[in-house]
N, C-alpha and C. Protein backbone atom coordinates (compact mmCIF):
# COMPACT_ATOMS: atom_id res chain seq x y z
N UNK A 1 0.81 -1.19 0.00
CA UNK A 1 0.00 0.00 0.00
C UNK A 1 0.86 1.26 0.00
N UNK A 2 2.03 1.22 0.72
CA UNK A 2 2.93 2.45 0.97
C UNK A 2 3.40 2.82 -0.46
N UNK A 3 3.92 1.95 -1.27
CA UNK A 3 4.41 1.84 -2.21
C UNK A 3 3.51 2.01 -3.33
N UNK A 4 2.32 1.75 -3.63
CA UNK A 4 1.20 2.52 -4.47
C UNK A 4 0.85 3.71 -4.46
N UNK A 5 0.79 4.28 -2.58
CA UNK A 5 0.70 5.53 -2.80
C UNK A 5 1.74 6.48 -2.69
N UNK A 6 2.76 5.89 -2.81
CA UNK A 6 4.19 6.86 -3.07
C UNK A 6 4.32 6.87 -4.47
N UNK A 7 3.82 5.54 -5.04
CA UNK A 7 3.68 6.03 -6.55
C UNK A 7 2.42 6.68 -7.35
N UNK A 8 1.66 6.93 -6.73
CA UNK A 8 0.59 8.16 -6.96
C UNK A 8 1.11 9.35 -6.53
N UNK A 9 1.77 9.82 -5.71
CA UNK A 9 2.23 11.26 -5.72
C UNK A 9 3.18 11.32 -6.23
N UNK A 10 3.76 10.68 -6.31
CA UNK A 10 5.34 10.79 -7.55
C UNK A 10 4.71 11.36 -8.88
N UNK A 11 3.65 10.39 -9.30
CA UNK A 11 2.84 10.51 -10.66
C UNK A 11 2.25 11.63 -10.67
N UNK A 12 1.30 12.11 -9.45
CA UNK A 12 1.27 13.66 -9.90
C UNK A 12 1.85 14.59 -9.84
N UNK A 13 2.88 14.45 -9.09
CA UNK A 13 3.95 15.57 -8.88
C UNK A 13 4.64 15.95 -10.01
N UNK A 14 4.71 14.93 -11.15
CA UNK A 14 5.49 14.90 -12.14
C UNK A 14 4.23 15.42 -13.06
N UNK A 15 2.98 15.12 -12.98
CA UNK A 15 2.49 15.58 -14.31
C UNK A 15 1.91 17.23 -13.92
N UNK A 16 2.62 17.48 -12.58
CA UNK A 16 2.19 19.21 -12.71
C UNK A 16 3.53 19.74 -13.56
N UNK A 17 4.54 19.34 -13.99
CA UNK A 17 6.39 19.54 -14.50
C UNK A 17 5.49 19.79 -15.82
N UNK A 18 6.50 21.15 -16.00
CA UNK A 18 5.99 21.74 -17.25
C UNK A 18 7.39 21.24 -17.87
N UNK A 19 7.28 20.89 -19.35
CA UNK A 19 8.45 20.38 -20.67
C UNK A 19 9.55 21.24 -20.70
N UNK A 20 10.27 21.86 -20.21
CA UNK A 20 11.03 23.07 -21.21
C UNK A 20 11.43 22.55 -22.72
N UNK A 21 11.42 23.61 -23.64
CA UNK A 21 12.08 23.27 -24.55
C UNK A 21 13.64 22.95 -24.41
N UNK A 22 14.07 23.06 -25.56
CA UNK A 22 15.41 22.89 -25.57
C UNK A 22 15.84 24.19 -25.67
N UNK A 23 17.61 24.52 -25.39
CA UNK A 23 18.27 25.61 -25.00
C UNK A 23 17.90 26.37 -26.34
N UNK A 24 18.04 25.69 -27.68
CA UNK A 24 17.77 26.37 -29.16
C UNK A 24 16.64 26.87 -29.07
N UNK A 25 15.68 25.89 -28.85
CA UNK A 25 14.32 26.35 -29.78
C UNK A 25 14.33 27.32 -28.20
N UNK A 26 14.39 27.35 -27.21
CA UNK A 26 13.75 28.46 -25.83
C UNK A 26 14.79 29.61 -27.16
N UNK A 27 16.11 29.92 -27.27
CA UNK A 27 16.64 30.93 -27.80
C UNK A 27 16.16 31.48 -28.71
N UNK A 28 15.48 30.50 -29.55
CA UNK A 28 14.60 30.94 -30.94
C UNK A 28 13.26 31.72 -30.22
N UNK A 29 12.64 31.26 -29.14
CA UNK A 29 11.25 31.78 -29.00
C UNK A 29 11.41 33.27 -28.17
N UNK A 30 12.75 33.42 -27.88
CA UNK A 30 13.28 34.51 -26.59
C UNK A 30 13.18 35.08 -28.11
N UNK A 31 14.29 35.35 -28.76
CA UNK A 31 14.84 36.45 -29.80
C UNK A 31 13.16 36.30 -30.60
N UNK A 32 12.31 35.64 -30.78
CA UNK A 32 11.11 35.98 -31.26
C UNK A 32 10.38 36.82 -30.98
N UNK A 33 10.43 36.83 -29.35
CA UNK A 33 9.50 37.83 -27.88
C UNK A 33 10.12 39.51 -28.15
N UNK A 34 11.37 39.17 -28.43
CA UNK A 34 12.19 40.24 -28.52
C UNK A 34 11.77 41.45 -29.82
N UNK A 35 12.05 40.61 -30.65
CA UNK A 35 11.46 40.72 -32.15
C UNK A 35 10.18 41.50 -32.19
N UNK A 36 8.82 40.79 -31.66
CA UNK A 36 7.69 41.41 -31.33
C UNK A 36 7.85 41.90 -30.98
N UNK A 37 8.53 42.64 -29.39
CA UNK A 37 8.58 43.79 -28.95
C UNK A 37 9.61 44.88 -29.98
N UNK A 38 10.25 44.83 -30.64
CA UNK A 38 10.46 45.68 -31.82
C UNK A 38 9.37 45.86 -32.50
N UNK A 39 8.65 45.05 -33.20
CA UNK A 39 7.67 45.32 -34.04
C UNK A 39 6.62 45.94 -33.43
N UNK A 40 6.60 46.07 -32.15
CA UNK A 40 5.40 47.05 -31.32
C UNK A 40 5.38 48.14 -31.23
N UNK A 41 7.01 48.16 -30.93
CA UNK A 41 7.72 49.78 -30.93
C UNK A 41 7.39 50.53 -31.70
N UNK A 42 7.43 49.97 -33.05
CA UNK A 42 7.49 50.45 -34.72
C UNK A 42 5.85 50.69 -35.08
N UNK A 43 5.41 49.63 -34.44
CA UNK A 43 3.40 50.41 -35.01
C UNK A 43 3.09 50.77 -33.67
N UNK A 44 3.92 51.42 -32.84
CA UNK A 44 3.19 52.51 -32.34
C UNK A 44 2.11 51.13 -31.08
N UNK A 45 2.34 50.42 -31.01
CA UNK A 45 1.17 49.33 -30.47
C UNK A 45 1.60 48.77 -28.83
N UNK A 46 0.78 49.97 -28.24
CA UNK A 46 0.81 50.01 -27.06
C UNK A 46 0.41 48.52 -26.31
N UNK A 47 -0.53 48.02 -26.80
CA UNK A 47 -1.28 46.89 -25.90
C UNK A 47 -0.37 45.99 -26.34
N UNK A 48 -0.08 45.83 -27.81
CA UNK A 48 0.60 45.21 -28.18
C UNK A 48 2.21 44.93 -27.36
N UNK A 49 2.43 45.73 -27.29
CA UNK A 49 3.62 45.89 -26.20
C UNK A 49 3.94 45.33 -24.98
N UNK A 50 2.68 45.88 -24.48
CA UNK A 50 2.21 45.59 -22.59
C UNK A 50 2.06 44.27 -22.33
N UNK A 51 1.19 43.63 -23.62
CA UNK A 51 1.27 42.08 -23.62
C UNK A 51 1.80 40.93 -23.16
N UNK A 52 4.03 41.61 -23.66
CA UNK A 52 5.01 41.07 -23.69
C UNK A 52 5.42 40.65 -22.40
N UNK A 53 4.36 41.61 -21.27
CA UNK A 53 5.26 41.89 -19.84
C UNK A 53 4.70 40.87 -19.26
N UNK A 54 5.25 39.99 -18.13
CA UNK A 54 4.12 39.36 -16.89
C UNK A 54 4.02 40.86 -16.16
N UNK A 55 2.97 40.31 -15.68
CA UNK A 55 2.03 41.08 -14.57
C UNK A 55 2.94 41.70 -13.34
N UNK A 56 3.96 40.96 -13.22
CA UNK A 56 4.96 41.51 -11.97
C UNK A 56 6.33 41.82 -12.97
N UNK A 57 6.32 42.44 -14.10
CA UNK A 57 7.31 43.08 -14.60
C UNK A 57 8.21 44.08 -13.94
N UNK A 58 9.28 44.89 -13.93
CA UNK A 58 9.90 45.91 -13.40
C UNK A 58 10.42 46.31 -14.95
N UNK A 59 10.53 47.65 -14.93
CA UNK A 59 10.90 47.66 -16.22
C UNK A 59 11.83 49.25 -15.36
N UNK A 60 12.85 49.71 -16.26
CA UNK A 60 13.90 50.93 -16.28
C UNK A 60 14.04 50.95 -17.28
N UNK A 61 12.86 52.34 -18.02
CA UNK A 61 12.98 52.40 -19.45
C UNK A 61 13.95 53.48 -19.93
N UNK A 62 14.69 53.84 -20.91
CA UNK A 62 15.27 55.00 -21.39
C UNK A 62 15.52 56.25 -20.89
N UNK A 63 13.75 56.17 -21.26
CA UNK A 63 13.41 57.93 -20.88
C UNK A 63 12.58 57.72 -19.87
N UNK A 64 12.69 57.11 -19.02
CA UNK A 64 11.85 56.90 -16.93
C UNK A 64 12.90 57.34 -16.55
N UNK A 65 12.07 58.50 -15.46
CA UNK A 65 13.35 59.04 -14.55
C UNK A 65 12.75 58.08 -13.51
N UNK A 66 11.99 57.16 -13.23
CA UNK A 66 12.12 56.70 -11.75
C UNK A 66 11.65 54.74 -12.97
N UNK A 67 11.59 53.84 -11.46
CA UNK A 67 11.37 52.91 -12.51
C UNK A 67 9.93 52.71 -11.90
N UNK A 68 9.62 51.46 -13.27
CA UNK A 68 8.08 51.13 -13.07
C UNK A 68 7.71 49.55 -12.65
N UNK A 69 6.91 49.20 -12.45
CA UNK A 69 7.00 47.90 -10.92
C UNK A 69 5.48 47.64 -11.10
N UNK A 70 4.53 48.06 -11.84
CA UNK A 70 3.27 47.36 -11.51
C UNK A 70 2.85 47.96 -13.21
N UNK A 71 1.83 47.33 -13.61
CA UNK A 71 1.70 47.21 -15.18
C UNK A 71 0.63 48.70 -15.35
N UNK A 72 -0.08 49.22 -14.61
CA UNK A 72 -0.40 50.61 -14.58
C UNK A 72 0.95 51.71 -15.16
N UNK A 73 1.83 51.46 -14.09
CA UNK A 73 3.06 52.74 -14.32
C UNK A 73 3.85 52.13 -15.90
N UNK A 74 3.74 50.82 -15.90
CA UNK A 74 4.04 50.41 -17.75
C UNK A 74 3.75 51.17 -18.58
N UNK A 75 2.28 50.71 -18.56
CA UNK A 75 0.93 51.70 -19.38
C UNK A 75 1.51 53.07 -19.65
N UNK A 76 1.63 53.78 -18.35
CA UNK A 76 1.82 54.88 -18.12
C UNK A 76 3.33 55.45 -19.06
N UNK A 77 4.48 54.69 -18.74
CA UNK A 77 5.52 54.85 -19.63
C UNK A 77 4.55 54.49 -21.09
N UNK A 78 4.30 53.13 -21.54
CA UNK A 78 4.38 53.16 -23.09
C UNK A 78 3.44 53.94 -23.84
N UNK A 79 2.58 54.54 -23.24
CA UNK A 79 1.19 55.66 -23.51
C UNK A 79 2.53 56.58 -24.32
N UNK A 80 3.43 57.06 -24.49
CA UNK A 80 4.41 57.82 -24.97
C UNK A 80 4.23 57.50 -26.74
N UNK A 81 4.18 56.11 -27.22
CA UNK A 81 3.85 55.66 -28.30
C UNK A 81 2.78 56.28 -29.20
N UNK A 82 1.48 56.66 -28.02
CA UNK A 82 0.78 57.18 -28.72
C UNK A 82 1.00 58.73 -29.21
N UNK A 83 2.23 59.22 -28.46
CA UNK A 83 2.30 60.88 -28.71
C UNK A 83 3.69 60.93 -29.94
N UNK A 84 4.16 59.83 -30.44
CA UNK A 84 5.50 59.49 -31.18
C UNK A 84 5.08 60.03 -32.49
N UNK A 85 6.16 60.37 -33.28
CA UNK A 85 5.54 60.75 -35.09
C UNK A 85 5.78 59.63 -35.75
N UNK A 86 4.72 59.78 -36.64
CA UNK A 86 4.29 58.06 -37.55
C UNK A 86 5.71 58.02 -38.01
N UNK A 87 6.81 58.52 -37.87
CA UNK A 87 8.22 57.77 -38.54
C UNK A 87 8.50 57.35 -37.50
N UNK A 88 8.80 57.04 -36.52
CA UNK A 88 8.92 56.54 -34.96
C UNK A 88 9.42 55.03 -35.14
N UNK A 89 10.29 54.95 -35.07
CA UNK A 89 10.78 53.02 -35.55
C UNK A 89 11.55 52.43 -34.43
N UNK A 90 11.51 51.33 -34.51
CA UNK A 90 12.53 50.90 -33.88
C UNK A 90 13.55 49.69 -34.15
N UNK A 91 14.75 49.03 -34.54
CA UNK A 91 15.17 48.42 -34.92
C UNK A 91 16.38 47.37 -33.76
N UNK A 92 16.25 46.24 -33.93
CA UNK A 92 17.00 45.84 -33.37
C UNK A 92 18.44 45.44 -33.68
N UNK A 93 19.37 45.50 -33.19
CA UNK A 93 20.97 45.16 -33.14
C UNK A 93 21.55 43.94 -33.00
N UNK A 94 22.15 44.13 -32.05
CA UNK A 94 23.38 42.56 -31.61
C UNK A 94 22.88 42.38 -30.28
N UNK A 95 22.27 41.03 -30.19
CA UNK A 95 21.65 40.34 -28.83
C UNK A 95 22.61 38.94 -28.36
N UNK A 96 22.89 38.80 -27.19
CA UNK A 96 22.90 37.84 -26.47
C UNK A 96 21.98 37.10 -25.52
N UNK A 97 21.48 36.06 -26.02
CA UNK A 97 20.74 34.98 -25.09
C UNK A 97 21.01 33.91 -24.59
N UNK A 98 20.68 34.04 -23.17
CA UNK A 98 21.42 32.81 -22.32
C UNK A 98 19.90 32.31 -21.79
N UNK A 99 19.99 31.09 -21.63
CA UNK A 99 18.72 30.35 -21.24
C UNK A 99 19.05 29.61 -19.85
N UNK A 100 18.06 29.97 -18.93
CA UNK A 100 18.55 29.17 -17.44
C UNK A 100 16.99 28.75 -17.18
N UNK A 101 16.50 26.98 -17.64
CA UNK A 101 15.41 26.26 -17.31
C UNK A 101 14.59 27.62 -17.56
N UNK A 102 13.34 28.05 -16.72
CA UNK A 102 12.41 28.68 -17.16
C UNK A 102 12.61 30.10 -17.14
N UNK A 103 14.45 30.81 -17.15
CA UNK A 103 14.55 32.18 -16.85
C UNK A 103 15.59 32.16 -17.98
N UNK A 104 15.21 33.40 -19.25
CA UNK A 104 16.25 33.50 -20.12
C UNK A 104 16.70 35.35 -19.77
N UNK A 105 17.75 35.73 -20.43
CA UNK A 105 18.26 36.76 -20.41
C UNK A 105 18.50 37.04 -21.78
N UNK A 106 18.45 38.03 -22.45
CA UNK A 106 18.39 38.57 -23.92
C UNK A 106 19.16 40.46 -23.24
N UNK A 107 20.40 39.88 -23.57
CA UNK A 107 21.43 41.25 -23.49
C UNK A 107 21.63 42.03 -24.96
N UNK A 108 21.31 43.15 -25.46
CA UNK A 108 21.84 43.51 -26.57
C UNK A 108 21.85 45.15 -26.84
N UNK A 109 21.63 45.64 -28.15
CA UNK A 109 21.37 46.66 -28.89
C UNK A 109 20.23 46.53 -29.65
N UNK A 110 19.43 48.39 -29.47
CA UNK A 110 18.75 48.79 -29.99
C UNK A 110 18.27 50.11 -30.49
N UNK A 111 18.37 50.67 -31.63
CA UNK A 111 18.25 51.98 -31.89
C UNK A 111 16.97 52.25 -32.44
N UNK A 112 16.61 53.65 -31.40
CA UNK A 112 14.89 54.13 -31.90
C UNK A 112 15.45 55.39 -32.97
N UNK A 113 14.76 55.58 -33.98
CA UNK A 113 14.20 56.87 -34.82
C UNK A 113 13.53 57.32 -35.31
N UNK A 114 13.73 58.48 -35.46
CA UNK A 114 12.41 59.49 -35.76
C UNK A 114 12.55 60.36 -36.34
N UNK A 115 11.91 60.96 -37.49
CA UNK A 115 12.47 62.09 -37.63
C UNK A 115 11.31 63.57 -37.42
N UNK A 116 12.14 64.27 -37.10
CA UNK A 116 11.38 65.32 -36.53
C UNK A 116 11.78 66.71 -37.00
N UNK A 117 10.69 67.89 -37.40
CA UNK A 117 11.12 69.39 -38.17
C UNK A 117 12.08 68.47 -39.74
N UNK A 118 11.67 67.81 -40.26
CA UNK A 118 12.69 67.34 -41.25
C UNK A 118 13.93 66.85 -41.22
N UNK A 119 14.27 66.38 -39.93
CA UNK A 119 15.73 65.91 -39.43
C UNK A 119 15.56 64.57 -39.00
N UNK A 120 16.39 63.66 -39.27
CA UNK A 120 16.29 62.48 -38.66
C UNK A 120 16.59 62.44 -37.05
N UNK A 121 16.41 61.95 -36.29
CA UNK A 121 17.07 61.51 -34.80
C UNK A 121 17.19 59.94 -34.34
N UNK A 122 18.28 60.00 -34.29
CA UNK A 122 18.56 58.59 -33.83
C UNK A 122 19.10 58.15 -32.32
N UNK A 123 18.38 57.29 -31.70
CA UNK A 123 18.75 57.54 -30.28
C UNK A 123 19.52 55.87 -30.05
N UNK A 124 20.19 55.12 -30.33
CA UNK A 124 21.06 54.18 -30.32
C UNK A 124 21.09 53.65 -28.19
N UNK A 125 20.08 53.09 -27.80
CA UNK A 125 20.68 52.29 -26.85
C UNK A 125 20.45 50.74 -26.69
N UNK A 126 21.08 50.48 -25.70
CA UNK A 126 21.08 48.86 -24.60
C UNK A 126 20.39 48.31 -23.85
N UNK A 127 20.08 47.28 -23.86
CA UNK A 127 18.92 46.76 -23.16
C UNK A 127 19.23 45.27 -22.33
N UNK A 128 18.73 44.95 -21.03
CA UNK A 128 18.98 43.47 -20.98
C UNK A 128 17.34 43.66 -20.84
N UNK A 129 16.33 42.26 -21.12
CA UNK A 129 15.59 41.87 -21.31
C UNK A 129 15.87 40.10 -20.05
N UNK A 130 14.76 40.36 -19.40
CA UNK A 130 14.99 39.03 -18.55
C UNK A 130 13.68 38.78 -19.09
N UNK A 131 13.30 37.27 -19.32
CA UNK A 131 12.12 36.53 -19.60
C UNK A 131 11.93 35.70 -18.47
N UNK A 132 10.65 35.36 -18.33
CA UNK A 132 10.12 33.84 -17.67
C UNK A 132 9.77 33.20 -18.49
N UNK A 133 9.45 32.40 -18.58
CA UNK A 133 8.55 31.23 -19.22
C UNK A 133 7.25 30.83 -18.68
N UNK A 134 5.95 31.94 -18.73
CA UNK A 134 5.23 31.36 -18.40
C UNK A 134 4.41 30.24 -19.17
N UNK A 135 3.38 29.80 -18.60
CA UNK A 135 2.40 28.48 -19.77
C UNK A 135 2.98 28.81 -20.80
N UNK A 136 3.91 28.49 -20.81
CA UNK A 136 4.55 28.37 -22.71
C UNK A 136 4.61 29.18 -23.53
N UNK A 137 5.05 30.69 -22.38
CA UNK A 137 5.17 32.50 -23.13
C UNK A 137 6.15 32.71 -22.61
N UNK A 138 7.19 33.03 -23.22
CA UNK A 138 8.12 33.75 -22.69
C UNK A 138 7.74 34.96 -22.86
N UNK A 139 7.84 35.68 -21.15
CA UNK A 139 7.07 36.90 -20.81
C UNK A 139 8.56 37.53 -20.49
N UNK A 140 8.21 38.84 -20.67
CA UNK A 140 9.36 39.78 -19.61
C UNK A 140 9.14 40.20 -18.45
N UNK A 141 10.05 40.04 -17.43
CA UNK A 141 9.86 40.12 -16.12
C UNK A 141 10.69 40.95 -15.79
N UNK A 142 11.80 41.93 -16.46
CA UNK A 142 12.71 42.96 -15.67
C UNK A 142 13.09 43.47 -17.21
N UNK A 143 13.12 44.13 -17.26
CA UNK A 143 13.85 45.13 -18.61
C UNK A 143 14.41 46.37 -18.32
N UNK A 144 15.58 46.53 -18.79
CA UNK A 144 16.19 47.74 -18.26
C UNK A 144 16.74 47.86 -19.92
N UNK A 145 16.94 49.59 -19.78
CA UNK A 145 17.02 50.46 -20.94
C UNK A 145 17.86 51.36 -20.73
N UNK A 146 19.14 51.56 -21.39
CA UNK A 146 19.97 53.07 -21.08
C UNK A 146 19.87 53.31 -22.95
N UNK A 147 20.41 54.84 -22.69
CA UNK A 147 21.38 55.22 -23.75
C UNK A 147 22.61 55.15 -23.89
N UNK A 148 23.12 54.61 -25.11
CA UNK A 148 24.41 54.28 -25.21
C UNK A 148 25.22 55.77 -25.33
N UNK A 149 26.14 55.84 -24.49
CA UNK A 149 26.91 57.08 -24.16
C UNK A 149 28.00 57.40 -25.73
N UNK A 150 28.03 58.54 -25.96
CA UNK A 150 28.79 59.38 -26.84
C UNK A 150 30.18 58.56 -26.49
N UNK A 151 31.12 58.09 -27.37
CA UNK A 151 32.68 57.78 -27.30
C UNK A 151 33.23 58.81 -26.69
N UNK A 152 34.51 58.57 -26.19
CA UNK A 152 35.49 58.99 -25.20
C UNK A 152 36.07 60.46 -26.38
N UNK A 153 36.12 61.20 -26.19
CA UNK A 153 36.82 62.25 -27.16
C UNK A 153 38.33 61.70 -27.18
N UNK A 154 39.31 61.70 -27.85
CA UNK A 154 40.43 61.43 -28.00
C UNK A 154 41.40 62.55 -27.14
């Protein structure tokens, strides 16, 4: 009897174990998450955006002078999208992704532009991107944003 029901909780303990993928295909679905959140940037697509986050995100965006910690003050940062000029883009760079079981990290480059009075502006920064893995989404759970600083004058 001990032994039947040690193998009934073994059995469900195991069928609550979610699959991970493998280190590739999780890297393929991270730089995908990533991807979309470029392509959100670029149409301006706020919800679209907010989507990307879990619910307990922290995000340190660019242009936040303080950071944001609950998906209201998100909102509140990406609402900016809607005040952007329809050239408003965003493109992505050179990423690094490291995959740890259900927590990946996506380190890289990214430059926003716009052009504005007839001038282009290009604002060139860095980003790490932390994901979870929820039900089979890799969500973002911490994102931080600088500008990449002007070179050293000689």
């Amino acid at each position: 009897m001990r032994v039947t029901s040690a193998l009934i909780v073994t059995a469900v303990l195991l069928s609550g174990c979610q699959t991970m993928p493998s280190p590739e295909v999780a890297k393929g679905e991270v730089a995908a998450a990533t991807q979309a959140w470029i392509a959100g940037m670029t149409r301006h697509d706020v919800e679209g955006v907010l989507a990307l986050y879990d619910r307990e995100a922290v995000l340190w965006g660019t242009r936040s002078p303080t950071i944001r910690d609950n998906p209201a003050a998100l909102r509140e940062y990406f609402n900016i999208l809607r005040t952007v000029p329809p050239s408003y883009k965003a493109a992505l760079g050179e990423q690094r992704i490291r995959i740890y079981g259900d927590i990946a990290i996506n380190s890289g480059t990214y430059t926003f532009s716009e052009v504005r009075d007839g001038k282009e502006i290009i604002r060139p920064a860095r980003f790490s991107f932390v994901y979870r893995n929820r039900d089979g989404r890799w969500l973002i759970v911490d994102h931080h944003s600088s500008a990449v600083p002007a070179p050293p004058k000689p």
